[in-house]
Protein backbone atom coordinates (compact mmCIF):
# COMPACT_ATOMS: atom_id res chain seq x y z
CA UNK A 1 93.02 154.83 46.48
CA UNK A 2 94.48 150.95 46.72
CA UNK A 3 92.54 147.66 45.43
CA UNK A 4 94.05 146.00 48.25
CA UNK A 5 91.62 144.25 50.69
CA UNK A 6 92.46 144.82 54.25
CA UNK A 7 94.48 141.27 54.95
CA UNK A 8 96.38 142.37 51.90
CA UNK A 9 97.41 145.80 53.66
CA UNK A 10 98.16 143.80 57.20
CA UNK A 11 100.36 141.56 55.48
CA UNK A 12 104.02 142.49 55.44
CA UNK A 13 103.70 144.59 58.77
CA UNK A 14 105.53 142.07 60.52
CA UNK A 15 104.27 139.27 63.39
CA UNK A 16 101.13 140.50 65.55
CA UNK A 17 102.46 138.56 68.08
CA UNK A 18 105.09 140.94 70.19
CA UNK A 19 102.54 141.75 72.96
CA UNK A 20 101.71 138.36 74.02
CA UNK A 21 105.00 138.79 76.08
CA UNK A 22 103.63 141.75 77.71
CA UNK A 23 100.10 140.47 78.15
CA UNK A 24 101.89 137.68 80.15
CA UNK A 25 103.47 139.18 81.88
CA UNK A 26 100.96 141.77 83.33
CA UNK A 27 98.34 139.02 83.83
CA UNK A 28 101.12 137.04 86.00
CA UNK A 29 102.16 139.89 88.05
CA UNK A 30 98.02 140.48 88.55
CA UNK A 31 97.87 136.75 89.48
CA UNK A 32 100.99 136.90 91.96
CA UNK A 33 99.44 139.71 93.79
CA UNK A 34 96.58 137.91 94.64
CA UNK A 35 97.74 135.74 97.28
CA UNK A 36 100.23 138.80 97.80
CA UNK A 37 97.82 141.53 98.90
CA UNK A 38 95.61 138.77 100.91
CA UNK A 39 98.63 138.13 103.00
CA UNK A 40 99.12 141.89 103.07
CA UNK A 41 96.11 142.97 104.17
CA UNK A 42 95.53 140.19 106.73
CA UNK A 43 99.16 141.25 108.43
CA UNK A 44 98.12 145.13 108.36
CA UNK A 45 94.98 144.16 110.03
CA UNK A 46 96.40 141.88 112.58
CA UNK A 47 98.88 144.45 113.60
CA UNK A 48 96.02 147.00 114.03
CA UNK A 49 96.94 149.08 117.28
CA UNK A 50 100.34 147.71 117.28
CA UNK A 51 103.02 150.19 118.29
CA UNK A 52 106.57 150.72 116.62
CA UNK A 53 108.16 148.48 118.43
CA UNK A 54 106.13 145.30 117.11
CA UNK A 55 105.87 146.05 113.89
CA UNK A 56 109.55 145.99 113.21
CA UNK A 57 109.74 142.57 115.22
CA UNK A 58 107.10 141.49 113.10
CA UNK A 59 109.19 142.75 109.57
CA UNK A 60 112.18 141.65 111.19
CA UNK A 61 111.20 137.80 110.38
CA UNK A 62 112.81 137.26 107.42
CA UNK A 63 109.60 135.39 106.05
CA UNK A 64 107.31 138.89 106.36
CA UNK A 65 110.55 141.02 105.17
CA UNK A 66 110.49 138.50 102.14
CA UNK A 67 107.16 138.93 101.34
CA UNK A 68 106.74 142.58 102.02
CA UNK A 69 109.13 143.08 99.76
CA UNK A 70 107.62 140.83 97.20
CA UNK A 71 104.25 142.64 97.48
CA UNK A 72 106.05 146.35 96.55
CA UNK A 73 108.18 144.64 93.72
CA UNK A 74 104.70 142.90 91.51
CA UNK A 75 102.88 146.25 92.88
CA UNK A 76 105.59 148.78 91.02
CA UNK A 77 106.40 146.15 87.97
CA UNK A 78 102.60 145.78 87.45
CA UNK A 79 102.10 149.12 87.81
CA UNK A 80 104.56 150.16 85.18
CA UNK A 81 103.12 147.61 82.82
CA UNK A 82 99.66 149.01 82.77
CA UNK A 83 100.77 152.58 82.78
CA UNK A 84 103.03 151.52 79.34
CA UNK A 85 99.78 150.31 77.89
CA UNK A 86 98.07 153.18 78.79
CA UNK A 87 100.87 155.90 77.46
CA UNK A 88 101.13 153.50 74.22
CA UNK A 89 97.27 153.32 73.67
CA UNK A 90 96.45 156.99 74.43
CA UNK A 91 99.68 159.04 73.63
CA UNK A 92 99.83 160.21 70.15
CA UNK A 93 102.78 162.11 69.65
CA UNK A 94 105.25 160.03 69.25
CA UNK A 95 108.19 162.09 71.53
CA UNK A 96 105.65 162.81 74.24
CA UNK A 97 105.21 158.66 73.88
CA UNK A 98 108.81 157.67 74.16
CA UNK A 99 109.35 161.10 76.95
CA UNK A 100 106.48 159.82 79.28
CA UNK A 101 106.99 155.65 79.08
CA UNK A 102 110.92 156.44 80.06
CA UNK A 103 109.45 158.54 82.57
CA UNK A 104 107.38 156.18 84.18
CA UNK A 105 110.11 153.03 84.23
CA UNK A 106 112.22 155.27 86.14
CA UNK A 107 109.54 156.60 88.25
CA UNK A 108 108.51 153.05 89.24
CA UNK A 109 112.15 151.91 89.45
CA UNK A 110 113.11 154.40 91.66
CA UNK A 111 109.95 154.25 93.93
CA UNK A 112 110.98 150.10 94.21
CA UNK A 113 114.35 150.91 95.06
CA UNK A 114 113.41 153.46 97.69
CA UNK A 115 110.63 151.13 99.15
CA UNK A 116 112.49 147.95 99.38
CA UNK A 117 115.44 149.75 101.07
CA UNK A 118 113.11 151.15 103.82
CA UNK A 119 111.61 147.43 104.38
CA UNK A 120 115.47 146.64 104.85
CA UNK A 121 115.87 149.86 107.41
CA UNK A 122 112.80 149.36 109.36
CA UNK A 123 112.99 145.52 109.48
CA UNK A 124 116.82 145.59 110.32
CA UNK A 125 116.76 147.99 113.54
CA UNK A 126 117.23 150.88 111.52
């Protein structure tokens, strides 16, 4: 059993301040999707009964293709943020930790990758 009072054991640990980065971070990609999925949604809804054919005039303007892509990078990046948190918070074993946040940074990458290229198929003719 130790003396020590609880500051006493927190000191030495190092700064408390690496996750401000992260909290940053994940609030700013929550903030950039506002205006994001608002422009999103309105553009799904305008193009309600639309056929093929006007969509990918309508993703061909480099201005949606921008943005589309915009929405499914913040989406995937702020989705791999919260999932981190959530591994890091409720993971306890520390392999299964490392194994499953790896896991999900690819997974997301990947899923960008693949999404982003089909904006560039569909919205180039492809």
């Amino acid at each position: 059993m130790t003396m020590r009072t609880p500051l006493g054991r927190v000191r030495g640990l190092g700064s408390a301040r690496s996750g401000t980065h992260h909290w940053y971070v994940e609030r700013l990609t929550a903030l950039a999707m506002v205006p994001l999925y608002i422009w999103f949604v309105a553009s799904i809804v305008g193009g309600v009964g639309a056929d093929y054919a006007t969509m990918q005039a309508w993703l061909a303007t480099p201005g949606h293709m921008l943005l589309l892509m915009l929405v499914i990078i913040t989406s995937f990046w702020h989705a791999a943020l919260a999932l981190g948190v959530v591994i890091e918070d409720y993971v306890h074993h520390k392999a299964k930790e490392v194994a499953s946040l790896i896991a999900v940074k690819f997974i997301c990458f990947f899923l960008t990758v693949f999404s982003v290229l089909a904006v560039f198929k569909i919205g180039l003719g492809g």
